[in-house]
Protein backbone atom coordinates (compact mmCIF):
# COMPACT_ATOMS: atom_id res chain seq x y z
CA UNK A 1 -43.88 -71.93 -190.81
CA UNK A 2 -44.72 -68.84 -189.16
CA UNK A 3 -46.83 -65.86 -191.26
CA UNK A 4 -44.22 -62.99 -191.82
CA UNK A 5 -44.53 -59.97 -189.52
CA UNK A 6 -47.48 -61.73 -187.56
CA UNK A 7 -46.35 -63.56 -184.88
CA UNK A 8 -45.48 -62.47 -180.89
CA UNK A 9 -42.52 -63.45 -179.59
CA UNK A 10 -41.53 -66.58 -178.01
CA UNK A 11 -38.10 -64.95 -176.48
CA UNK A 12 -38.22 -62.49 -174.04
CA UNK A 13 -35.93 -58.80 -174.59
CA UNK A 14 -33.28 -60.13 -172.59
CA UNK A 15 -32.97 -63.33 -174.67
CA UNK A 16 -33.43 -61.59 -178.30
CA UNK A 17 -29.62 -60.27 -179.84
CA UNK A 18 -29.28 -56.86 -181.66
CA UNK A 19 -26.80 -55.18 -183.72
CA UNK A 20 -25.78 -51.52 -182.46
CA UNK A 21 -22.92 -51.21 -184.10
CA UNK A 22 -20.73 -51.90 -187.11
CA UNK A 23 -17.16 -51.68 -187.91
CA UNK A 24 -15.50 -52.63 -191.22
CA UNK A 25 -11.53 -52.70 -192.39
CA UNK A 26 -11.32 -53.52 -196.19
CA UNK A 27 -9.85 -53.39 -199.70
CA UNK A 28 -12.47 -50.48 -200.00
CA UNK A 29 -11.07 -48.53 -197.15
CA UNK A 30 -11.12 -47.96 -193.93
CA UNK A 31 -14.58 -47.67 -192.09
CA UNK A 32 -18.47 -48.12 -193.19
CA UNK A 33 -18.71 -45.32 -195.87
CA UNK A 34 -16.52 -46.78 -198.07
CA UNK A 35 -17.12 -49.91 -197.35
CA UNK A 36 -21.00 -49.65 -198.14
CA UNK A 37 -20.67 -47.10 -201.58
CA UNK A 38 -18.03 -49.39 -202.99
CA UNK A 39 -20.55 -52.93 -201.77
CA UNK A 40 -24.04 -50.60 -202.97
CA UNK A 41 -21.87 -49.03 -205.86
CA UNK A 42 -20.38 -52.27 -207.42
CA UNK A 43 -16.97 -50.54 -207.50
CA UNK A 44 -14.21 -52.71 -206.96
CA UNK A 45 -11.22 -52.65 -204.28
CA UNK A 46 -9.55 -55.31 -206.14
CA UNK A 47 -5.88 -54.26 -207.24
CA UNK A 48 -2.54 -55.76 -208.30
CA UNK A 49 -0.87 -56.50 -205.42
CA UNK A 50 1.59 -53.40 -204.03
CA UNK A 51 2.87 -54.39 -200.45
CA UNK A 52 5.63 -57.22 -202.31
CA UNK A 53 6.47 -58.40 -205.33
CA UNK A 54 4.34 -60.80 -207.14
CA UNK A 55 5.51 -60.41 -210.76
CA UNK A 56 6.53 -64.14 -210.74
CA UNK A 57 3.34 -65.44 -209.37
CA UNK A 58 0.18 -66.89 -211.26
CA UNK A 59 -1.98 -64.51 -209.77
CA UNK A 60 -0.96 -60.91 -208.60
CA UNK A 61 -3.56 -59.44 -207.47
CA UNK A 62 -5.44 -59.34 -204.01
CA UNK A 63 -7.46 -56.88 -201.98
CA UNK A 64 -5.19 -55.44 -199.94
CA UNK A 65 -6.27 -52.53 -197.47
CA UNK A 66 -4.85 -49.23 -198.95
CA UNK A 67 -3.66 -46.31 -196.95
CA UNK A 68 -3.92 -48.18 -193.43
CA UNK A 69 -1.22 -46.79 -190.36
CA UNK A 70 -1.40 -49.07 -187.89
CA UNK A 71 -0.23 -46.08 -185.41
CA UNK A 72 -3.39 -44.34 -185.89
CA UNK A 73 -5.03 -46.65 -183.56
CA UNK A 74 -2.20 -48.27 -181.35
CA UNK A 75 1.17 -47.11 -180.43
CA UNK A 76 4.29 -47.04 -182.16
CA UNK A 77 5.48 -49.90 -180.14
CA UNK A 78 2.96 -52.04 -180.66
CA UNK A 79 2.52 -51.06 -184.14
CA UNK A 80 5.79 -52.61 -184.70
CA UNK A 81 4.79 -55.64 -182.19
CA UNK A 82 1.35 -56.50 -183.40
CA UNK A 83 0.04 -58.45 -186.83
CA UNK A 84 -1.65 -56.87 -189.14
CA UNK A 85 -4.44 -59.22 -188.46
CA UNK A 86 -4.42 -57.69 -184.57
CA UNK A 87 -4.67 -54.05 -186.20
CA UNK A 88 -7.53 -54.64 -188.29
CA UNK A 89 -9.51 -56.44 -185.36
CA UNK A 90 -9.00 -53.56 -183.18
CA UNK A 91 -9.41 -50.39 -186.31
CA UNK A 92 -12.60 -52.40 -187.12
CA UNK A 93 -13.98 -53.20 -183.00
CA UNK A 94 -13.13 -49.02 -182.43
CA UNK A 95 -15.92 -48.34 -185.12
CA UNK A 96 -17.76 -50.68 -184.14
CA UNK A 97 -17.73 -49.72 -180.58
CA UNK A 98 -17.87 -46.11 -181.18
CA UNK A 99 -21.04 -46.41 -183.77
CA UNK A 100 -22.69 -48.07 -180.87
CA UNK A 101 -22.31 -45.48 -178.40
CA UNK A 102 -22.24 -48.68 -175.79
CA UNK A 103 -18.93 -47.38 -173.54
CA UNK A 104 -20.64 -44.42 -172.73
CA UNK A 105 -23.67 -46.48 -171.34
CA UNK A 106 -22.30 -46.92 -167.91
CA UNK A 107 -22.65 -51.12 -168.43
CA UNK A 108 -20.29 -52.95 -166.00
CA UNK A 109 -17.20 -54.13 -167.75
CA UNK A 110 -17.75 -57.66 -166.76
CA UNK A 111 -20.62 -57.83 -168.64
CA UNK A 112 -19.22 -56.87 -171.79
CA UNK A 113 -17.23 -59.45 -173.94
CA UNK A 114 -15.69 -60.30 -176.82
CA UNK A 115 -15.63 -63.01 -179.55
CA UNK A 116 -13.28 -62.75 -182.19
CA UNK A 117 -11.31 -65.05 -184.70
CA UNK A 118 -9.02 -65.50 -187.46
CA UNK A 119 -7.86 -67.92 -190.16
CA UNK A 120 -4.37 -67.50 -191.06
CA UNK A 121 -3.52 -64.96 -187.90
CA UNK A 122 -0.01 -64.17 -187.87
CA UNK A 123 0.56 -66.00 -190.92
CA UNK A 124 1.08 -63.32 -193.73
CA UNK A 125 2.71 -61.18 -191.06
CA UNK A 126 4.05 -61.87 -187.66
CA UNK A 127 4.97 -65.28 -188.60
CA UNK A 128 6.98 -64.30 -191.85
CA UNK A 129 8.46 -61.28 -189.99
CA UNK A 130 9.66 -63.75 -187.20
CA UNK A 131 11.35 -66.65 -189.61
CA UNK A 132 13.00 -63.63 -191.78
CA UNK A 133 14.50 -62.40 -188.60
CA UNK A 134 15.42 -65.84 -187.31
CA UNK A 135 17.17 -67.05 -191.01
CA UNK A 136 18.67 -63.59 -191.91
CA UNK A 137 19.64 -62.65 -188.65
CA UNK A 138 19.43 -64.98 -185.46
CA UNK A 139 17.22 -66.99 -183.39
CA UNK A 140 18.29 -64.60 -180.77
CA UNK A 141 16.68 -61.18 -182.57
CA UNK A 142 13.59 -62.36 -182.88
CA UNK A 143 11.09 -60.42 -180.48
CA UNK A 144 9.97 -62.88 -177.79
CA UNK A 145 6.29 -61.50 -177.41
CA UNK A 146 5.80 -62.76 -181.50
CA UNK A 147 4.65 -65.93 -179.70
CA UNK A 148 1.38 -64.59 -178.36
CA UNK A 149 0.84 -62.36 -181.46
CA UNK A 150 0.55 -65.33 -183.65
CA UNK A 151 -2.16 -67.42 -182.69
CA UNK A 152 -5.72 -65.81 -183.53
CA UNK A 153 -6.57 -65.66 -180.07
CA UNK A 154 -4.81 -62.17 -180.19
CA UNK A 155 -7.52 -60.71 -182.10
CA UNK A 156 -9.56 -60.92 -178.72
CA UNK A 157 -7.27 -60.18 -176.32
CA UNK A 158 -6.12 -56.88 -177.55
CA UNK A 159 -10.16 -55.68 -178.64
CA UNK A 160 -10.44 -56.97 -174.31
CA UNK A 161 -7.72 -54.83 -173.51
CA UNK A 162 -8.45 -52.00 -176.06
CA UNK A 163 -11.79 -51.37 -174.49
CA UNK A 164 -11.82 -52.96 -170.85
CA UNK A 165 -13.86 -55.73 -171.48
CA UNK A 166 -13.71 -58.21 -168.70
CA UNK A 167 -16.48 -60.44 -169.18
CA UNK A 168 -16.41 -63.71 -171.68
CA UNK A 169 -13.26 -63.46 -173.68
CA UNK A 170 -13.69 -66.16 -176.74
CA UNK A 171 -11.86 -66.84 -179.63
CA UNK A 172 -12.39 -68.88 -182.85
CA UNK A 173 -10.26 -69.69 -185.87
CA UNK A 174 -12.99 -71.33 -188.59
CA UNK A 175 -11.39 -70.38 -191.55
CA UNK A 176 -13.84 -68.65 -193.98
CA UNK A 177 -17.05 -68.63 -191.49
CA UNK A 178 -15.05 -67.34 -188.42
CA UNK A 179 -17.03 -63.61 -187.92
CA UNK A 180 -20.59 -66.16 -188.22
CA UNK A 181 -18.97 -68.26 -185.71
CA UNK A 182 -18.25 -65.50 -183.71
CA UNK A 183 -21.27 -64.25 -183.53
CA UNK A 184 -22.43 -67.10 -182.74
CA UNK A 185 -20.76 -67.82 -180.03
CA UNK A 186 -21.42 -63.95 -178.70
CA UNK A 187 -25.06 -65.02 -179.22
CA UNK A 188 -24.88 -67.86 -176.48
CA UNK A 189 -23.44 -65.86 -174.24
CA UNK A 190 -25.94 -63.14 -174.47
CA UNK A 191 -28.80 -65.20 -174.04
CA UNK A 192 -27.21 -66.74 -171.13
CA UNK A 193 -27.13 -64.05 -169.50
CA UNK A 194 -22.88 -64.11 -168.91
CA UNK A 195 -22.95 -60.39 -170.33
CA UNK A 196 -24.99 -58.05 -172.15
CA UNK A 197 -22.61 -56.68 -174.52
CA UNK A 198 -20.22 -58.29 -176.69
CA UNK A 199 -18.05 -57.50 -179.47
CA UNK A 200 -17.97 -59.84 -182.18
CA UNK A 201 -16.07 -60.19 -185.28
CA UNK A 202 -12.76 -61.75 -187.55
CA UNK A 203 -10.23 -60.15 -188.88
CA UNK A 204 -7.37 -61.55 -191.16
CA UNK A 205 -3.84 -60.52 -193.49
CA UNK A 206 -3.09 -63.06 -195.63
CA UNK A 207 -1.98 -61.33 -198.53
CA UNK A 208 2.29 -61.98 -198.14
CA UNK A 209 4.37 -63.49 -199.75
CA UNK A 210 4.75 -67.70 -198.51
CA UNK A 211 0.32 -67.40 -197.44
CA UNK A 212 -0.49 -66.35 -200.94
CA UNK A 213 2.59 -67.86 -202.16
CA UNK A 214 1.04 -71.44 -201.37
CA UNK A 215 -2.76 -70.16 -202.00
CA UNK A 216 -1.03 -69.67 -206.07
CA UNK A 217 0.44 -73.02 -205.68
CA UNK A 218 -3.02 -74.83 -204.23
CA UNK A 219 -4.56 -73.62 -207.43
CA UNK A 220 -7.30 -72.20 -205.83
CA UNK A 221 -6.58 -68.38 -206.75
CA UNK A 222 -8.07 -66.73 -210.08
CA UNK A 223 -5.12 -66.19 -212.12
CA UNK A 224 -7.16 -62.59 -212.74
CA UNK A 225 -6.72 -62.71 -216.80
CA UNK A 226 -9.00 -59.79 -217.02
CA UNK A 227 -7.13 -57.50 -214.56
CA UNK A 228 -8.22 -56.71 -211.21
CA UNK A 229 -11.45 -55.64 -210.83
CA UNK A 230 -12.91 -58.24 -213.36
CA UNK A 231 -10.91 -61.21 -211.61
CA UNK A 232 -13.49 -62.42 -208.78
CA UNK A 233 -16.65 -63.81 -211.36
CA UNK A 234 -19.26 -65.29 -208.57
CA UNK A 235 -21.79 -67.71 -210.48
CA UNK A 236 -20.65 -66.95 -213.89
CA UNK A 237 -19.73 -69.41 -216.20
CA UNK A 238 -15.99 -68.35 -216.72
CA UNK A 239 -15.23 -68.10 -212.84
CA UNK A 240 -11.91 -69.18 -212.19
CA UNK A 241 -11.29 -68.73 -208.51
CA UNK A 242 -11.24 -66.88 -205.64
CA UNK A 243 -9.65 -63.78 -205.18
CA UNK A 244 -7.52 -63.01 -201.50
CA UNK A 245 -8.59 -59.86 -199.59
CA UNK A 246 -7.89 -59.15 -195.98
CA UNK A 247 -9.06 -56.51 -193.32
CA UNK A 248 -11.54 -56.76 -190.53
CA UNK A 249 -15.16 -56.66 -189.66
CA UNK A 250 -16.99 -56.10 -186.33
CA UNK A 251 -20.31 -55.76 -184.34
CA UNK A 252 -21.59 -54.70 -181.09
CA UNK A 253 -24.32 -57.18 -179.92
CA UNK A 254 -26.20 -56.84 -176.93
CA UNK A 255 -29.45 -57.59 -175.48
CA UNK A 256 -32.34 -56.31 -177.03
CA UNK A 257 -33.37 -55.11 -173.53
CA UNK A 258 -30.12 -53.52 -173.14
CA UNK A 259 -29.89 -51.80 -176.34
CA UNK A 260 -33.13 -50.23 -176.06
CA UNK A 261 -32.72 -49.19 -172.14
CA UNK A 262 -30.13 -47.15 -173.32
CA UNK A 263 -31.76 -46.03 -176.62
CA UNK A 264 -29.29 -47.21 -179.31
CA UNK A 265 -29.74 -47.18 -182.85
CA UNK A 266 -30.59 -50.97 -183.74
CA UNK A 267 -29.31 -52.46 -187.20
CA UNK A 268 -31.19 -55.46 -187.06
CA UNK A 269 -31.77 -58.57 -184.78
CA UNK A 270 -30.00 -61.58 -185.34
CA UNK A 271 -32.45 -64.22 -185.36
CA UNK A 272 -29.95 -67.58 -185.51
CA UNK A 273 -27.21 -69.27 -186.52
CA UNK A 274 -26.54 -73.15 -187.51
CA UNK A 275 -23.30 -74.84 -188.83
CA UNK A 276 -22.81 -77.96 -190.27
CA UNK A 277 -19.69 -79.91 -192.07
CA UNK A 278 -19.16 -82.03 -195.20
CA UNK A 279 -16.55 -83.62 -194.11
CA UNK A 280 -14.89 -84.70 -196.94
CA UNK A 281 -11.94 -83.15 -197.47
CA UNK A 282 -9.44 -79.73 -196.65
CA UNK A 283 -9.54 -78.46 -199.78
CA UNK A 284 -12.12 -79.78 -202.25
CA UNK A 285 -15.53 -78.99 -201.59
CA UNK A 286 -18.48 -80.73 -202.49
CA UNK A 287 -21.03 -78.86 -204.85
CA UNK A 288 -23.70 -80.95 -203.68
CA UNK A 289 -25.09 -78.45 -200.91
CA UNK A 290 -26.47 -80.41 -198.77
CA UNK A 291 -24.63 -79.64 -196.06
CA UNK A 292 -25.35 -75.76 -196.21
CA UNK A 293 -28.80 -76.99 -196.84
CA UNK A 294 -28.95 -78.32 -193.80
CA UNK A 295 -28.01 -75.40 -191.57
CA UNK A 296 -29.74 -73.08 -193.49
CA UNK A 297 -32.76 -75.57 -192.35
CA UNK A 298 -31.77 -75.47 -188.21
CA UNK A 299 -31.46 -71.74 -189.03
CA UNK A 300 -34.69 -71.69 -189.96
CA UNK A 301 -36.23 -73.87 -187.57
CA UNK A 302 -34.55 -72.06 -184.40
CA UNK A 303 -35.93 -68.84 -186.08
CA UNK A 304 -39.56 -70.18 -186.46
CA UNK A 305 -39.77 -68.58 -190.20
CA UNK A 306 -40.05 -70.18 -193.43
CA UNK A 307 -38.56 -70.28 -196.65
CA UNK A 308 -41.11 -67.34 -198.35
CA UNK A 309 -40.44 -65.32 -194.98
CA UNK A 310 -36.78 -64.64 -196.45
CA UNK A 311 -36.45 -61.61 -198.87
CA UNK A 312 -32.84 -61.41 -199.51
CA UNK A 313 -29.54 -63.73 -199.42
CA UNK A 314 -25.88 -62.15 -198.83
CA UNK A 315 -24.48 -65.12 -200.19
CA UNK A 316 -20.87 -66.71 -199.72
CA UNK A 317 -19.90 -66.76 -203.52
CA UNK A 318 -16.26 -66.56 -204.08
CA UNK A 319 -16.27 -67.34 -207.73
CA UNK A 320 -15.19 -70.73 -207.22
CA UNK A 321 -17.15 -73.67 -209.40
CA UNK A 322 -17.97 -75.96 -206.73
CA UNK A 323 -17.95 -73.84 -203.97
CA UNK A 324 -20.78 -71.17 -205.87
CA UNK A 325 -22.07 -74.72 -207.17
CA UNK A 326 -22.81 -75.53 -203.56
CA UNK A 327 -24.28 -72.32 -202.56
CA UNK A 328 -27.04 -72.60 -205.28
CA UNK A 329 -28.42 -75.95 -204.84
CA UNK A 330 -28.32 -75.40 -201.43
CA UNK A 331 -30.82 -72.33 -201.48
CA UNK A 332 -32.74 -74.71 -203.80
CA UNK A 333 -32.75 -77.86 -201.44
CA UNK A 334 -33.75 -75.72 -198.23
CA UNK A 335 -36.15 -72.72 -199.47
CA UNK A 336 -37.75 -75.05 -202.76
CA UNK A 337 -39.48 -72.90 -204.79
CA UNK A 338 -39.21 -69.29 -203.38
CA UNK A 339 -35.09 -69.82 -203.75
CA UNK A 340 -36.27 -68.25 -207.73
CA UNK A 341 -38.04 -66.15 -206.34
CA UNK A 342 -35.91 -63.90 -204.06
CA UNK A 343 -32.54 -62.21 -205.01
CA UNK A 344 -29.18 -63.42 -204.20
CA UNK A 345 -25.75 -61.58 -204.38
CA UNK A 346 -21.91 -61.79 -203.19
CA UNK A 347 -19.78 -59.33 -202.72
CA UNK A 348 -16.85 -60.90 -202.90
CA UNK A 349 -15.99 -59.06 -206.07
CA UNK A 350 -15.96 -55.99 -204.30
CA UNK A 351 -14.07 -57.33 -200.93
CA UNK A 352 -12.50 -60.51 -202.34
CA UNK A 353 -12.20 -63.33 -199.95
CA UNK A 354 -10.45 -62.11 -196.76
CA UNK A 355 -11.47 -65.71 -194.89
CA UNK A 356 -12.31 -64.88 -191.13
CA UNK A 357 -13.45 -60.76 -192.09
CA UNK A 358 -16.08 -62.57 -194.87
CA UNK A 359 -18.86 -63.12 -192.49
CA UNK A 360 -18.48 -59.65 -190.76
CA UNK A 361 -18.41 -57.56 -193.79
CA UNK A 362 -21.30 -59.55 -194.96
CA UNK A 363 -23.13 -58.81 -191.75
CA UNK A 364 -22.74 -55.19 -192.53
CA UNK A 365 -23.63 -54.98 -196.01
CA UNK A 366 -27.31 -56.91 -194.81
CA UNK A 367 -27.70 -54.04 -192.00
CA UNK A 368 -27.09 -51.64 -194.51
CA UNK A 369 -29.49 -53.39 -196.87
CA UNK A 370 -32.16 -53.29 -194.50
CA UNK A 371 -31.76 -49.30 -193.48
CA UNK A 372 -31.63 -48.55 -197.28
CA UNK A 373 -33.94 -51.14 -198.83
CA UNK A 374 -31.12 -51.75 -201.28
CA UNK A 375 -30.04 -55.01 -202.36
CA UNK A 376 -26.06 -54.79 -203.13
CA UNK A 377 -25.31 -56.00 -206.81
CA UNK A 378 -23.13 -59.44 -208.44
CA UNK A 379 -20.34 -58.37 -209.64
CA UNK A 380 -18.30 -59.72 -213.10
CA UNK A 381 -21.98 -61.81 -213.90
CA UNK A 382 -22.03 -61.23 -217.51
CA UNK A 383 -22.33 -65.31 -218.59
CA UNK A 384 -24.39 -66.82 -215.79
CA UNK A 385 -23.38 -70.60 -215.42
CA UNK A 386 -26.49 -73.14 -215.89
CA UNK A 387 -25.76 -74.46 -213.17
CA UNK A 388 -26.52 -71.11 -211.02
CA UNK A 389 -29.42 -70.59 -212.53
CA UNK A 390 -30.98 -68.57 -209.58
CA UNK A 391 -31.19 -64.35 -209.58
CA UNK A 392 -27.83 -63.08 -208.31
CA UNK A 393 -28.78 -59.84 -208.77
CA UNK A 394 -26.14 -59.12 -211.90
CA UNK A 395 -23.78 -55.73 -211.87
CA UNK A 396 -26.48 -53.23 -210.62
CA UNK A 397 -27.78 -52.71 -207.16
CA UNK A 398 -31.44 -53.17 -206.47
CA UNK A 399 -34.30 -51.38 -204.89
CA UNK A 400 -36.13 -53.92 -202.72
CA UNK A 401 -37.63 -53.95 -199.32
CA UNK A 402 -36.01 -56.63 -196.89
CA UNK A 403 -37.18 -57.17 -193.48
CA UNK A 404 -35.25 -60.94 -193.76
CA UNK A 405 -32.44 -61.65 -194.92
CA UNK A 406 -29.69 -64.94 -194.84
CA UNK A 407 -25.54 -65.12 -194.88
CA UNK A 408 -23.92 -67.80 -195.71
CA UNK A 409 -20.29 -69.18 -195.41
CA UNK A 410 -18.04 -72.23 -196.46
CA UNK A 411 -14.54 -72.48 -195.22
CA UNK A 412 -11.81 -74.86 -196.33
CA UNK A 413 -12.01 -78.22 -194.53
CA UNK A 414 -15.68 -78.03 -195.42
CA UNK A 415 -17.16 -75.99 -192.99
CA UNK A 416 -20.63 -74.37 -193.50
CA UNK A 417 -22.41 -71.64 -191.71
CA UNK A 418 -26.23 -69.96 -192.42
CA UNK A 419 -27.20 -66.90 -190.50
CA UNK A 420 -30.13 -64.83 -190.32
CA UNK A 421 -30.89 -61.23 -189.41
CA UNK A 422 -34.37 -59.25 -189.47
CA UNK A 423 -35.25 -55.81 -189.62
CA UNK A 424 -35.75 -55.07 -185.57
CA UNK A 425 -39.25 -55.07 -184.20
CA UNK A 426 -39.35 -54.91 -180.30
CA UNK A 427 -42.85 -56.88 -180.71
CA UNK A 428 -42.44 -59.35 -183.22
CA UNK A 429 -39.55 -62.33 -183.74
């Protein structure tokens, strides 16, 4: 372990990743301001459900992006054409792009690239738009392009084609840790010197009727006794599910040598990324933690810090009991000790769970974090379980320095991803 703040870098500026720019579609509304109050704030965006009608369903309430025209950032056409899932990658990439300043820079396009993602894609849109057509109408009236608007490798070909990005063009679809994955994968890139700018992020729309139809009928949604904004309970003892949210998130990362050549604003470095898998099963998770454990450990290790060199976790908590059952011991199993001693928070009851966004919008609310030395607040924690016995940081927002700080992720089918980001020091690692 490496003594915080103290050591030179091992990686050169051209090998080091930065964030320049953030872009967030959610529940809270569109773009960072709202996004951040509502995260720093502890208001909810949670709501019963308005777009169909869920009166007959066990749960009926999701966080569902209010007052969003697709037309304000694509055409009519394509407004028509395109998933939702495809708007709120490209509403939440334009931020993104613009906060950055990068298209302005003069970069050559085929070093700039994208990696993108998403769960469900075109189901929850698109796909239910298509078989309504085909069943109450005909095979023949369905729109022929629906085919390539479906799969989630849309998300990244219209941000490519939004902004002229002709370098790497990657796509992932890794459920709930898609926007670490993507980032990830933008990371590689970067540091193999394929581009120097990507755009990175997930985006998803789940909340329809047969996606959250079956989500009710999986049993894995809270059936939200306490209305809306008291539904998602991460860590406490009467949690009783996750609560659906869709919208999008988004970065610009680039090279730390590029971003400072052209004298952007820097959010923070991302120091690594690790993934690991329980595989065990597509829906039931394992509360042991090992496995989150372990790539918080890799994450670590490829970062040369330590446990006690982490001040703050953005955790995954979704208020399920062995998913926020896993997130605990894992902190325990791979930081010892010091996991009591630093705070921990989700804010999922703020977003709910919008799978392949999660990541992203987690990623934001740790930049902002680190600009404001504010720790965003848990949340619905008014009975902490036992069994998360470590300091979630319950219903108020904190005041704390962070220079480190950890995500973490678990998707269905067992999937676990650990990320960490530090404030930006052009001398240090």
């Amino acid at each position: 372990m490496l003594t915080k703040g103290k050591l030179k870098s091992t990686r050169s500026l051209d090998k080091r990743v930065v964030i320049t720019g953030l872009g967030v579609v959610s529940c809270c509304g569109v773009g960072m301001k709202p996004f951040w109050e509502s995260v720093r704030d502890g208001v909810s965006g949670l709501r019963y459900i308005e777009s169909f009608d869920a009166s007959g369903y066990k749960c009926q309430v999701a966080g569902e992006v209010p007052n969003f025209d697709p037309r304000d950032y694509v055409g009519a056409k394509d407004a028509q054409r395109e998933g939702r899932f495809v708007h709120y990658a490209i509403a939440a990439a334009r931020e993104a792009v613009e906060d950055s300043g990068v298209l302005s820079s003069g970069t050559d396009p085929y070093l700039m690239g994208a990696a993108f993602g998403s769960g469900a894609s075109g189901l929850g849109s698109v796909v239910d738009l298509t078989f309504h057509t085909a069943h109450q109408e005909s095979y023949r009236a369905m729109d022929a392009t629906a085919v390539v608007e479906m799969p989630a490798h849309a998300t990244t070909s219209h941000v490519s084609i939004e902004f002229g990005l002709k370098g790497p063009s990657l796509t992932n679809s890794t459920g709930c840790v898609t926007s670490i994955v993507s980032v990830s994968q933008a990371m590689d890139v970067l540091r193999s010197g394929a581009a120097k700018v990507m755009v990175a992020g997930g985006s998803e729309a789940p909340v329809g009727p047969i996606p959250f139809f079956l989500l009710c009928k999986l049993g894995v949604l809270s059936p939200c006794k306490d209305g809306p904004t008291k539904s998602c309970k991460p860590y406490d003892l009467n949690r009783d599910g996750l609560v659906l949210g869709e919208g999008g998130s988004a970065m610009v990362v680039e090279t730390a040598r590029h971003a400072m050549d052209r004298g952007a604003h820097i959010y923070a470095e991302v120091l690594s990324t690790a993934h690991a898998c329980e595989a065990h099963h597509m829906v039931i998770a394992l509360p042991t933690g090992e496995e989150l454990a372990q790539a918080l450990r890799v994450a670590m290790a490829d970062a040369r810090i330590g446990p006690t060199d982490i001040d703050y976790v953005c955790s995954h908590g979704i208020g399920s009991k062995q998913y926020d059952e896993a997130d605990t011991r894992a902190l325990k199993l791979a930081l010892g000790d010091h996991a009591y001693k630093i705070a921990v928070s989700s804010i999922k009851p703020v977003t709910g769970q919008p799978f392949a966004a999660a990541g992203g919008m987690q990623v934001a609310a740790v930049c902002m974090a680190i600009a404001e030395d504010i720790i965003p607040p848990t949340l619905n924690l008014e009975t902490p379980d036992p069994a998360c016995d470590l300091d979630y940081v319950p219903g108020r927002a904190r005041r704390a320095r962070v220079d480190v700080a950890a995500i973490n992720g678990h998707s269905y089918g067992g999937a676990h991803s650990a990320m960490l980001l530090r404030r930006f020091d052009p001398d240090f690692a």
